[in-house]
C-alpha atoms as a PDB file:
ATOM      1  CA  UNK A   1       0.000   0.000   0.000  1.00  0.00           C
ATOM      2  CA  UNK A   2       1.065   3.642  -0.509  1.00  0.00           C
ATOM      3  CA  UNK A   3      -1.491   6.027  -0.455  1.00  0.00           C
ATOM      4  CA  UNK A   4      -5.104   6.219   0.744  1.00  0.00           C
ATOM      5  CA  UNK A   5      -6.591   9.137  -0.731  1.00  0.00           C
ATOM      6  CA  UNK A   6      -9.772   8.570   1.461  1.00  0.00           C
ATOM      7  CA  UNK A   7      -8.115   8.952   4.492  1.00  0.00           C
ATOM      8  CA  UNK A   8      -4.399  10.451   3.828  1.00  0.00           C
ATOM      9  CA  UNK A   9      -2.050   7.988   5.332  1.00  0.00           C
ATOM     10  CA  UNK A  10       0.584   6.988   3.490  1.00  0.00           C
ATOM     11  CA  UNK A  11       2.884   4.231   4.200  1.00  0.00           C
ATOM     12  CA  UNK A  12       6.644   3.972   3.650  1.00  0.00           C
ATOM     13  CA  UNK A  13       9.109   1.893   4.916  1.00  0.00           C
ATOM     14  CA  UNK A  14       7.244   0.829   8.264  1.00  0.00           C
ATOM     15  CA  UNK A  15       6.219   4.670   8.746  1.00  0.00           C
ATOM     16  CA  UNK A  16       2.927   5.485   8.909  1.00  0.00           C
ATOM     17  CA  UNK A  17       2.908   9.047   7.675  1.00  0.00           C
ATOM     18  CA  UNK A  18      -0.295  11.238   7.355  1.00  0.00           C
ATOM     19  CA  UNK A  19      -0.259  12.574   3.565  1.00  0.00           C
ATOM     20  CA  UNK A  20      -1.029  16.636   4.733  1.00  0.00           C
ATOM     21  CA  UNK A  21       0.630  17.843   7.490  1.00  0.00           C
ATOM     22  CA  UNK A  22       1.537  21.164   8.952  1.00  0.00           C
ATOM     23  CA  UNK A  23       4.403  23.127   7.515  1.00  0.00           C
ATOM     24  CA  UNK A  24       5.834  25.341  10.423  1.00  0.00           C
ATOM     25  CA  UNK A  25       8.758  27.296   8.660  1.00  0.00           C
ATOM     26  CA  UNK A  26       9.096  30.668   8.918  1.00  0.00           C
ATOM     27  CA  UNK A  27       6.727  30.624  11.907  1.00  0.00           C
ATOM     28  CA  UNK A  28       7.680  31.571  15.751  1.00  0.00           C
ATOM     29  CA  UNK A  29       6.434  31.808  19.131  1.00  0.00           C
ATOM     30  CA  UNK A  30       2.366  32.665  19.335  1.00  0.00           C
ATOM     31  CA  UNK A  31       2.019  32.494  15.721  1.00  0.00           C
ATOM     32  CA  UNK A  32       3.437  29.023  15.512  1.00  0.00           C
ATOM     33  CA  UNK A  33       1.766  27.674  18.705  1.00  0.00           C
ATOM     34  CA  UNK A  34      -1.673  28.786  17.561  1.00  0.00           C
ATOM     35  CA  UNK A  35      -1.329  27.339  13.966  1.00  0.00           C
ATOM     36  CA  UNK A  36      -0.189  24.145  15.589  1.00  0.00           C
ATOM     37  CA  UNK A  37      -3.031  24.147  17.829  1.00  0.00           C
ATOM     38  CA  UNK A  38      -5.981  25.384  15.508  1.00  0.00           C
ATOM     39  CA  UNK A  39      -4.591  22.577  13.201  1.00  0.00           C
ATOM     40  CA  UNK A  40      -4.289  19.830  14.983  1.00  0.00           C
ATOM     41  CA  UNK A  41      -8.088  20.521  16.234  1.00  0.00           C
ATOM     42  CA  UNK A  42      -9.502  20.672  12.927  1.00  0.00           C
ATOM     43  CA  UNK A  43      -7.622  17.311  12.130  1.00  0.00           C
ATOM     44  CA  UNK A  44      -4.106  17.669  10.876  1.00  0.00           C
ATOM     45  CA  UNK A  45      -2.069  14.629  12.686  1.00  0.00           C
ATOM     46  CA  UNK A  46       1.530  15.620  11.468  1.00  0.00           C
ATOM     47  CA  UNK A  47       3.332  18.666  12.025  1.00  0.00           C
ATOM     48  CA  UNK A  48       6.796  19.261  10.790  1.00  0.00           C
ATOM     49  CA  UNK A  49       9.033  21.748  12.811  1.00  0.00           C
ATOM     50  CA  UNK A  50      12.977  21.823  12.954  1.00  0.00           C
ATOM     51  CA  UNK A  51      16.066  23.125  14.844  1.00  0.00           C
ATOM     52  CA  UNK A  52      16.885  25.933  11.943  1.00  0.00           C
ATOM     53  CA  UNK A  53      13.074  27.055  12.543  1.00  0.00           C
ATOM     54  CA  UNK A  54      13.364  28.338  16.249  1.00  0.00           C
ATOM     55  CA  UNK A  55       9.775  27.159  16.977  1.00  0.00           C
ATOM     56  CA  UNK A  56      10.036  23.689  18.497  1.00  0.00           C
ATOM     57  CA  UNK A  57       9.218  24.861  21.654  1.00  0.00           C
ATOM     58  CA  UNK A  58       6.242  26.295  20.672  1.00  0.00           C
ATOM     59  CA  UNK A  59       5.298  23.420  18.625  1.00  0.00           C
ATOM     60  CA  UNK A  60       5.472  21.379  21.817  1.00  0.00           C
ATOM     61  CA  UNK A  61       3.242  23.865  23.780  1.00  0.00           C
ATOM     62  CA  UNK A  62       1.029  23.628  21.305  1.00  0.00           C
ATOM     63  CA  UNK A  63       0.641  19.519  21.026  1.00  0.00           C
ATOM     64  CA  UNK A  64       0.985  19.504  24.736  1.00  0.00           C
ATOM     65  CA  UNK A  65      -2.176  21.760  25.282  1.00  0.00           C
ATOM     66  CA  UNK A  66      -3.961  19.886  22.889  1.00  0.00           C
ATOM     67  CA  UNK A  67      -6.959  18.154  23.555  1.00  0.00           C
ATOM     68  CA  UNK A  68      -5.258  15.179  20.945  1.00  0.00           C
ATOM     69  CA  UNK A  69      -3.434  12.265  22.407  1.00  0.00           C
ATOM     70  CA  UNK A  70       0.112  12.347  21.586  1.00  0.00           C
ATOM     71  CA  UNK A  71       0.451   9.204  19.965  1.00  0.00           C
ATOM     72  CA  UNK A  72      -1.978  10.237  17.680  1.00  0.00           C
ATOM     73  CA  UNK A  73       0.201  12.854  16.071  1.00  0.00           C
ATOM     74  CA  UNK A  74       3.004  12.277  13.794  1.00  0.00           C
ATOM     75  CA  UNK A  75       6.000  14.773  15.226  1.00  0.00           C
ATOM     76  CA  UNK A  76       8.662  15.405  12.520  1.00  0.00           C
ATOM     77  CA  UNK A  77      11.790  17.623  13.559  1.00  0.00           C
ATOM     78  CA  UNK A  78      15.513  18.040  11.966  1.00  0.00           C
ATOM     79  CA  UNK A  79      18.737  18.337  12.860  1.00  0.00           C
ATOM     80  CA  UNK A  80      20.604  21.146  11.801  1.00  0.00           C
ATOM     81  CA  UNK A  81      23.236  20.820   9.231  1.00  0.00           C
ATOM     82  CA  UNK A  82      25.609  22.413  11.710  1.00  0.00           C
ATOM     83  CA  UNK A  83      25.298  19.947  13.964  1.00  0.00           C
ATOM     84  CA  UNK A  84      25.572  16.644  11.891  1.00  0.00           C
ATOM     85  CA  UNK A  85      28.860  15.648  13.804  1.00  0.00           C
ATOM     86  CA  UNK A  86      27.874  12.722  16.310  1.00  0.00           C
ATOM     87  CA  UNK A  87      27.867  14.086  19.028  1.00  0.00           C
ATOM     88  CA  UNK A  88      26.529  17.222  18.267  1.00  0.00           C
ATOM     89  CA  UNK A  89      23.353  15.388  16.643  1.00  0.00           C
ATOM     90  CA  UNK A  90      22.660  13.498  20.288  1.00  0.00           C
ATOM     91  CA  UNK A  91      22.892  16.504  21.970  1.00  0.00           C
ATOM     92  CA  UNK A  92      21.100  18.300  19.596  1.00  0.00           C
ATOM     93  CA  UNK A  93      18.452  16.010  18.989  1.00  0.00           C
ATOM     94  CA  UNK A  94      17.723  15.835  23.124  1.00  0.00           C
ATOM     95  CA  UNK A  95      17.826  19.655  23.323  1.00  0.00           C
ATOM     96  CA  UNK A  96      14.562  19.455  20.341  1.00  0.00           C
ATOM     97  CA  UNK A  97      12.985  16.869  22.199  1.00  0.00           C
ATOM     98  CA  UNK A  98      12.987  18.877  25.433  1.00  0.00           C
ATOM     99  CA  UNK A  99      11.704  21.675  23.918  1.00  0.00           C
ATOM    100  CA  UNK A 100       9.036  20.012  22.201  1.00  0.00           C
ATOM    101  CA  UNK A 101       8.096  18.093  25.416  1.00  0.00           C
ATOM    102  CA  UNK A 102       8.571  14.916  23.775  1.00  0.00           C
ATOM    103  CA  UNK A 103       9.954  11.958  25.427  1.00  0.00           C
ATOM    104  CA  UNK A 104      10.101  10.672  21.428  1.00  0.00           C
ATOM    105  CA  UNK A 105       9.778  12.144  17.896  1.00  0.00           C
ATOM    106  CA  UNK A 106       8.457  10.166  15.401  1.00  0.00           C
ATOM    107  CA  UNK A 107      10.947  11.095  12.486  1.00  0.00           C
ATOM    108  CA  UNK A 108      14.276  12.942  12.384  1.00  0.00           C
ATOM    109  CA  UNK A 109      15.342  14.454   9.576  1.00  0.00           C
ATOM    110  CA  UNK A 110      19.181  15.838   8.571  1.00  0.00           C
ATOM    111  CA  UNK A 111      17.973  19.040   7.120  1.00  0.00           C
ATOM    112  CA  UNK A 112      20.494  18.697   4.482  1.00  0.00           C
ATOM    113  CA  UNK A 113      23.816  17.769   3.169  1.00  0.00           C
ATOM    114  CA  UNK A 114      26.881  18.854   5.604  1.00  0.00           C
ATOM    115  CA  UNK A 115      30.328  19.847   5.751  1.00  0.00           C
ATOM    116  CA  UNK A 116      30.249  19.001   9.516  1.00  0.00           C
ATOM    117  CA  UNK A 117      30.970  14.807   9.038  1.00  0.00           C
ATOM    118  CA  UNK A 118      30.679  12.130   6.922  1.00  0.00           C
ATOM    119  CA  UNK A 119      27.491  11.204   5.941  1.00  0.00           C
ATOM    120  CA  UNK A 120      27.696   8.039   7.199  1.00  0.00           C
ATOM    121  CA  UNK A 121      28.796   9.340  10.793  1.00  0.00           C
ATOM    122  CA  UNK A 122      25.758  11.261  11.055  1.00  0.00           C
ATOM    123  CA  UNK A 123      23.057   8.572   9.686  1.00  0.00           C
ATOM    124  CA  UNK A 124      24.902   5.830  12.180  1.00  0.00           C
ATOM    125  CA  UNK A 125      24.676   8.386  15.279  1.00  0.00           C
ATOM    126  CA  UNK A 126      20.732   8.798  14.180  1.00  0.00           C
ATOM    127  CA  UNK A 127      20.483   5.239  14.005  1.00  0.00           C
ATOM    128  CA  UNK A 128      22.072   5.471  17.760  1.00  0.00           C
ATOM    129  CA  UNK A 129      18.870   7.698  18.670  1.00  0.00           C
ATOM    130  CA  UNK A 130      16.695   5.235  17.413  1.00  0.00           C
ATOM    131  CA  UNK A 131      18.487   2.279  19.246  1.00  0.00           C
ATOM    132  CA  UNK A 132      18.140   4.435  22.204  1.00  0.00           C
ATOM    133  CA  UNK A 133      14.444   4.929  21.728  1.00  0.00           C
ATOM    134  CA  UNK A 134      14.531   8.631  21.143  1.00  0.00           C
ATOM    135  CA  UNK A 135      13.815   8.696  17.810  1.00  0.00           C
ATOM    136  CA  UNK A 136      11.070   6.059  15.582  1.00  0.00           C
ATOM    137  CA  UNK A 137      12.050   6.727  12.030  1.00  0.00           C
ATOM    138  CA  UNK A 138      14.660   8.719  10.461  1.00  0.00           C
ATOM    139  CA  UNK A 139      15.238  10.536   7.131  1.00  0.00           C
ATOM    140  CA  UNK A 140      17.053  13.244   5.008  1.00  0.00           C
ATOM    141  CA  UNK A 141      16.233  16.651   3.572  1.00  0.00           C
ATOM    142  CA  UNK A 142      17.252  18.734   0.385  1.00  0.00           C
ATOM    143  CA  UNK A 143      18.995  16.142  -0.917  1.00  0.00           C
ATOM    144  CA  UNK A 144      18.937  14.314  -4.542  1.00  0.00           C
ATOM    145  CA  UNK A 145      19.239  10.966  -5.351  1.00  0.00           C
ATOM    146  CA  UNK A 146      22.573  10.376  -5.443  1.00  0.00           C
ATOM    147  CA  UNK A 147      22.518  11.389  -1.212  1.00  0.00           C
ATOM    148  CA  UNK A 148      19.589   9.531  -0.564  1.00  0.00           C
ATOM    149  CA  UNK A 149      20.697   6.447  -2.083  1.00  0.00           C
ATOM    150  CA  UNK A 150      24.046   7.039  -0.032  1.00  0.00           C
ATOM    151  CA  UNK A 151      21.611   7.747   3.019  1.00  0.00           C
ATOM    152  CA  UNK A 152      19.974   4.724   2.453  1.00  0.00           C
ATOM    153  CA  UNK A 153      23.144   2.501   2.116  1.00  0.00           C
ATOM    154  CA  UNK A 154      25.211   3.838   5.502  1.00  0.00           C
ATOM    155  CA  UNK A 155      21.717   3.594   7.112  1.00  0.00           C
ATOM    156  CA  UNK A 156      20.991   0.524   9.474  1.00  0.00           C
ATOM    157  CA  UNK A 157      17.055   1.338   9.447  1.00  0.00           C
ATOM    158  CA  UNK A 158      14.794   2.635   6.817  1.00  0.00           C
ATOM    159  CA  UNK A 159      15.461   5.872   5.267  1.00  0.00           C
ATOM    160  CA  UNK A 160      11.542   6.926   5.623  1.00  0.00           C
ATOM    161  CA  UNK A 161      11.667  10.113   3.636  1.00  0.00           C
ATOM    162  CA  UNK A 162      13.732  12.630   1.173  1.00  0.00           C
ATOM    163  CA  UNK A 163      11.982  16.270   2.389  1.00  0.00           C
ATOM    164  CA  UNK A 164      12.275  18.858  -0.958  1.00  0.00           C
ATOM    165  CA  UNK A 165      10.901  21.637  -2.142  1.00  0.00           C
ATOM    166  CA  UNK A 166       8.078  20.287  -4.911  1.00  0.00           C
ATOM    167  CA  UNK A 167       4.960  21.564  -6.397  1.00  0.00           C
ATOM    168  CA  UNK A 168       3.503  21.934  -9.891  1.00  0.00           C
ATOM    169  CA  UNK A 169       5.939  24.457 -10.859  1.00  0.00           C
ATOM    170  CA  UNK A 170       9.014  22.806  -9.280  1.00  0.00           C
ATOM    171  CA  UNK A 171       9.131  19.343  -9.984  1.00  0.00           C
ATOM    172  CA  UNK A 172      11.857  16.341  -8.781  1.00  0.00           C
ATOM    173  CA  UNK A 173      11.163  14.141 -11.582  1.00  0.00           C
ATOM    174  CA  UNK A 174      14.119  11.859 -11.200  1.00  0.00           C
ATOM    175  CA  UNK A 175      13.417  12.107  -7.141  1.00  0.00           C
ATOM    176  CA  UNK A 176      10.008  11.059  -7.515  1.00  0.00           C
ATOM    177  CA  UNK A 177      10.919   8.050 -10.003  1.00  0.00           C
ATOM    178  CA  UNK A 178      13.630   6.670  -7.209  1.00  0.00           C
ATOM    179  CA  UNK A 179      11.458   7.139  -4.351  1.00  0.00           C
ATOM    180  CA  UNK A 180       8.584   5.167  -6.031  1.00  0.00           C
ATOM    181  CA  UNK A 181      10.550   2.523  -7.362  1.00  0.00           C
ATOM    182  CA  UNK A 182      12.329   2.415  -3.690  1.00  0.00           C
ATOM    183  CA  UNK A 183       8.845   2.974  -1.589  1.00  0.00           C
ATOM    184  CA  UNK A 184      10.411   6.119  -0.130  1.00  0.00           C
ATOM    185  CA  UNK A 185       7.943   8.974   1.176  1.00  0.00           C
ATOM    186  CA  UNK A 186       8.940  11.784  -0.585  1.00  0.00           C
ATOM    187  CA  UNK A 187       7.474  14.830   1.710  1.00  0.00           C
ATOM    188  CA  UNK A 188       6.802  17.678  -0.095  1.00  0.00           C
ATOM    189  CA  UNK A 189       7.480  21.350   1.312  1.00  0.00           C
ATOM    190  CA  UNK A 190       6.062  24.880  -0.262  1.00  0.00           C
ATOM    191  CA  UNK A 191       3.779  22.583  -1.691  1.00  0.00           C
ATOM    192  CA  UNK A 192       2.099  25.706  -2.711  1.00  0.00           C
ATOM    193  CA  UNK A 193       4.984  27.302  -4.353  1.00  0.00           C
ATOM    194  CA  UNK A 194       5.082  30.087  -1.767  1.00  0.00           C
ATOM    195  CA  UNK A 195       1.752  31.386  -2.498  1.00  0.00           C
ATOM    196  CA  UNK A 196       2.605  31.098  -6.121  1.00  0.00           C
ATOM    197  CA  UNK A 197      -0.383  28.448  -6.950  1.00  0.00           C
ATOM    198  CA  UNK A 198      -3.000  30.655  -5.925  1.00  0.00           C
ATOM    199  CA  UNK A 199      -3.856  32.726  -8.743  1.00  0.00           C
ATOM    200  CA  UNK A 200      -2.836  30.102 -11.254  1.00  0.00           C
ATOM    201  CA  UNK A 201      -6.090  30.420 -13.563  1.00  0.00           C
ATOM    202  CA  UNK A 202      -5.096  27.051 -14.749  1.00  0.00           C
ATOM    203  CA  UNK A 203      -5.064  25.443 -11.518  1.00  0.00           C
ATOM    204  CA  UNK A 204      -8.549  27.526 -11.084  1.00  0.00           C
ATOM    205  CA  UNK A 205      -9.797  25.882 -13.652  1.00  0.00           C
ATOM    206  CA  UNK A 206      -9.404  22.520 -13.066  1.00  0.00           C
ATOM    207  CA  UNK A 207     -10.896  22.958  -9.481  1.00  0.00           C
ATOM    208  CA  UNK A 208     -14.063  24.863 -11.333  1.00  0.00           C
ATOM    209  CA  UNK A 209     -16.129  22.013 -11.025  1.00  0.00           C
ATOM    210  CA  UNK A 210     -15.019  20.651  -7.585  1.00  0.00           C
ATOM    211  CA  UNK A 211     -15.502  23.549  -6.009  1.00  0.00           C
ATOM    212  CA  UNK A 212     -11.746  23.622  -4.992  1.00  0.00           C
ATOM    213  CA  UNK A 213      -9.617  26.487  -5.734  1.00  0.00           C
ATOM    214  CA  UNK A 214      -6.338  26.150  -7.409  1.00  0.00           C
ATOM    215  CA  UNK A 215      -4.361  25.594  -3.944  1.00  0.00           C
ATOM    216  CA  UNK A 216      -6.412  22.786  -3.557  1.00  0.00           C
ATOM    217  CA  UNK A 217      -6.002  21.201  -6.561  1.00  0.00           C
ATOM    218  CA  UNK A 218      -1.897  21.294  -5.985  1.00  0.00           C
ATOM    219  CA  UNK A 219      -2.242  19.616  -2.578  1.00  0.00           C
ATOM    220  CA  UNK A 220      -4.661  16.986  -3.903  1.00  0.00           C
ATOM    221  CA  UNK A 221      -2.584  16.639  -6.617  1.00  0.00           C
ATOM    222  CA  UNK A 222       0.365  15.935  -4.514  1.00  0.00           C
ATOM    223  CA  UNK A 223      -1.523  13.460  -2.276  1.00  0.00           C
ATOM    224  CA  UNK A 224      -2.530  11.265  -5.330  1.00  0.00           C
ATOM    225  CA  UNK A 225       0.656  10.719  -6.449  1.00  0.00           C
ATOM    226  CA  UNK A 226       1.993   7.352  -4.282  1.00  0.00           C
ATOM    227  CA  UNK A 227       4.607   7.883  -1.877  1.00  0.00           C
ATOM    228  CA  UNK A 228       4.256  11.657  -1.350  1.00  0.00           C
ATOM    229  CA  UNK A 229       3.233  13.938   1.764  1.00  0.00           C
ATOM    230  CA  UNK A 230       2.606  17.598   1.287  1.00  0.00           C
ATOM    231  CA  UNK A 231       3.271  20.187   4.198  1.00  0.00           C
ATOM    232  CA  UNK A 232       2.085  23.684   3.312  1.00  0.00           C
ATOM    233  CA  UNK A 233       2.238  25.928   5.657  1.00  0.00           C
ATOM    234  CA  UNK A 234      -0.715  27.963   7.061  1.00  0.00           C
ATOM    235  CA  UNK A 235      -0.879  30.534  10.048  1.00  0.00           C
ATOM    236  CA  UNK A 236      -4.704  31.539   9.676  1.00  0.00           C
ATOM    237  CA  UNK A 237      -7.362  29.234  10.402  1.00  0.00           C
ATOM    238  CA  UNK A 238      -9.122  30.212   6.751  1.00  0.00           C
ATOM    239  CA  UNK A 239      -5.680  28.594   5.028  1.00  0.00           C
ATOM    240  CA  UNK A 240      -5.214  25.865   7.633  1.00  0.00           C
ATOM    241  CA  UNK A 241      -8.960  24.411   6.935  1.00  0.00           C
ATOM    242  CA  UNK A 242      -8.758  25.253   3.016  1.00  0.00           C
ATOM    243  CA  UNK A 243      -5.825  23.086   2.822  1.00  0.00           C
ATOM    244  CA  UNK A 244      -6.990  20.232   4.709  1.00  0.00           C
ATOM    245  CA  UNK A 245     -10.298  20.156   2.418  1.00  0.00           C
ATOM    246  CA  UNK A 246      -8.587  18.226  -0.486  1.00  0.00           C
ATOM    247  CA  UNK A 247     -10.171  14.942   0.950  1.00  0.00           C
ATOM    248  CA  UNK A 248     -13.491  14.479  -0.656  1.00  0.00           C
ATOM    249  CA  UNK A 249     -12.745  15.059  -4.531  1.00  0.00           C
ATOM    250  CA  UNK A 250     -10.476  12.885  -7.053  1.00  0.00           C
ATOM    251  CA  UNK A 251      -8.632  14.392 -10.136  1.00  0.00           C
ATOM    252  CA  UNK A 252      -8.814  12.611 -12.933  1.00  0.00           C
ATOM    253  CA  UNK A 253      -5.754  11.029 -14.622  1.00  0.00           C
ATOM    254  CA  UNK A 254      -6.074  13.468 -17.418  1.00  0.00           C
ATOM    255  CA  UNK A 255      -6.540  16.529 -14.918  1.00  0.00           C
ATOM    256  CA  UNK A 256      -3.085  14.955 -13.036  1.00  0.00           C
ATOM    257  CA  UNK A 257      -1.438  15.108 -16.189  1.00  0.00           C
ATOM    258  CA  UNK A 258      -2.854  18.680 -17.118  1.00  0.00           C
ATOM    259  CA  UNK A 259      -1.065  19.727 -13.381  1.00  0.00           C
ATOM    260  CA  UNK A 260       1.969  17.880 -14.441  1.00  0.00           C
ATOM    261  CA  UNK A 261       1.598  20.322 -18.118  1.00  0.00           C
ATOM    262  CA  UNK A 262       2.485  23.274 -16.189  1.00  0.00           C
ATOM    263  CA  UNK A 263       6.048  22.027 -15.223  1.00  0.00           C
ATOM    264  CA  UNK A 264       6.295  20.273 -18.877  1.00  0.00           C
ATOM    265  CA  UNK A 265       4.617  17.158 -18.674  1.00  0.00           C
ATOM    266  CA  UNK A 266       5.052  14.452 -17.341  1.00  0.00           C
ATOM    267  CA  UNK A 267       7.133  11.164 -19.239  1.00  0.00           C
ATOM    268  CA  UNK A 268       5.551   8.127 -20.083  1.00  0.00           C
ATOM    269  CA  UNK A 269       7.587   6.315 -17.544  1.00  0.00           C
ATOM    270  CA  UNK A 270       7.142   8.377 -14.506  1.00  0.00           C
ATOM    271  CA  UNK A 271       2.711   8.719 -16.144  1.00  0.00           C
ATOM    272  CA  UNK A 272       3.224   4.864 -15.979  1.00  0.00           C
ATOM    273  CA  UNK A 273       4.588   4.696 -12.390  1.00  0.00           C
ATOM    274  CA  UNK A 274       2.012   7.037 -11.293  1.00  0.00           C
ATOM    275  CA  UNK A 275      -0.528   5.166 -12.754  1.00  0.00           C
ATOM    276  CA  UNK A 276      -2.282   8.132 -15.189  1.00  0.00           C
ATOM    277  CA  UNK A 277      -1.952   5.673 -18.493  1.00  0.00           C
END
């Protein structure tokens, strides 16, 4: 199984991953501990937060005061480049979980490639965490394929998840090809092309007779392809419900391939893994 576009849950590599979370980015203190709280009561069960965002501890307030049970929400945080160097990820990685209030966090992400130690130092001292019980899954961000397959070869667990930018306009074709052939999530961030997809009369369009606007019809276009998560970003409660919305409707293959025409189509290969023959 991959995706269930009924209920959002995608699974990938013993993860089970909800297919729309909450994007926290760019997002501090009040701000960020509302969002996380207005979302998580309308429905959202994963949030993504990090150490380069200066939020987790109002992430944490947030699912703490919640009236949802922990284990019920998917908690995805990342390690700063800077500190990819053993050590400095086990320290780092218990400073994030005590300011998220976590005793655990469901996946760990390096937020990208690092000068600070060998790939294969870092993945084996996440693979520690794990051992340890601090961490359930792990993964990498802003990397291409050649670093996650190298991810995926020093790992000794399941490399869950590549994190990169992707939307209609910015597409990972070769990513996407290698995480589907590898059942790999790949989660998608500024799923919404910074705001970009909004007035995108094409996009309009193809929501028209949904009801959906174009925003809507990148997310759910996103959540129908197998293997991928999307995690916009939101801070009102108007764009935090809008985006979650993208459950009852179904594009077409044709309508998939008419999202895919706005980055230049999509090839027959990656139509055929996808499923839009």
């Amino acid at each position: 199984m991959s995706t269930n576009t009924t209920t959002g849950t995608v699974i990938a590599q013993g993860a089970e991953v909800p297919a729309l979370g909450l994007g926290t980015a760019r997002m501090t203190g009040d701000d960020c501990r509302r969002a996380v709280e207005t979302a998580l009561a309308i429905g959202y069960r994963h949030v993504d937060t990090a150490q380069l965002y200066d939020n987790e501890a109002a992430v944490g307030r947030a699912i703490a005061e919640s009236e949802v049970d922990r284990e019920d929400v998917f908690v995805v945080t990342k390690v700063h480049p800077d500190n990819a160097a053993p050590a400095d990820v086990r320290e780092s990685t218990q400073a994030s979980l005590e300011r998220l209030e976590l005793q655990t966090v469901d996946l760990l992400l390096l937020h990208g490639p690092s000068d600070e130690a060998p790939l294969a130092e870092t993945i084996g001292a996440m693979n520690d965490l794990q051992r340890d019980g601090l961490v359930d899954h792990i993964g990498i961000s802003n990397f291409g394929v050649d670093g996650l397959e190298d991810a995926i070869a020093r790992s000794e667990t399941p490399i869950v998840t590549n994190q990169v930018e992707y939307h209609p306009f910015h597409r990972r074709d070769d990513l996407l090809a290698y995480c589907l052939e590898n059942e790999v999530l790949l989660t998608a961030y500024s799923p919404l092309a910074e705001g970009d997809v909004v007035g995108d009369e094409r996009l309009a369009a193809i929501g028209e007779p949904y009801g959906k606007s174009a925003a809507q019809v990148a997310l759910r276009w996103l959540v129908q392809h197998p293997f991928v998560a999307a995690i916009p970003k939101a801070a009102s409660r108007e764009h935090i419900e809008a985006n979650a919305d993208i459950f009852d409707f179904e594009l077409s293959p044709e309508e998939m391939r008419a999202v895919f025409d706005l980055g230049g189509g999509v090839s027959e290969r990656l139509a055929a893994q996808l499923g839009l023959e």
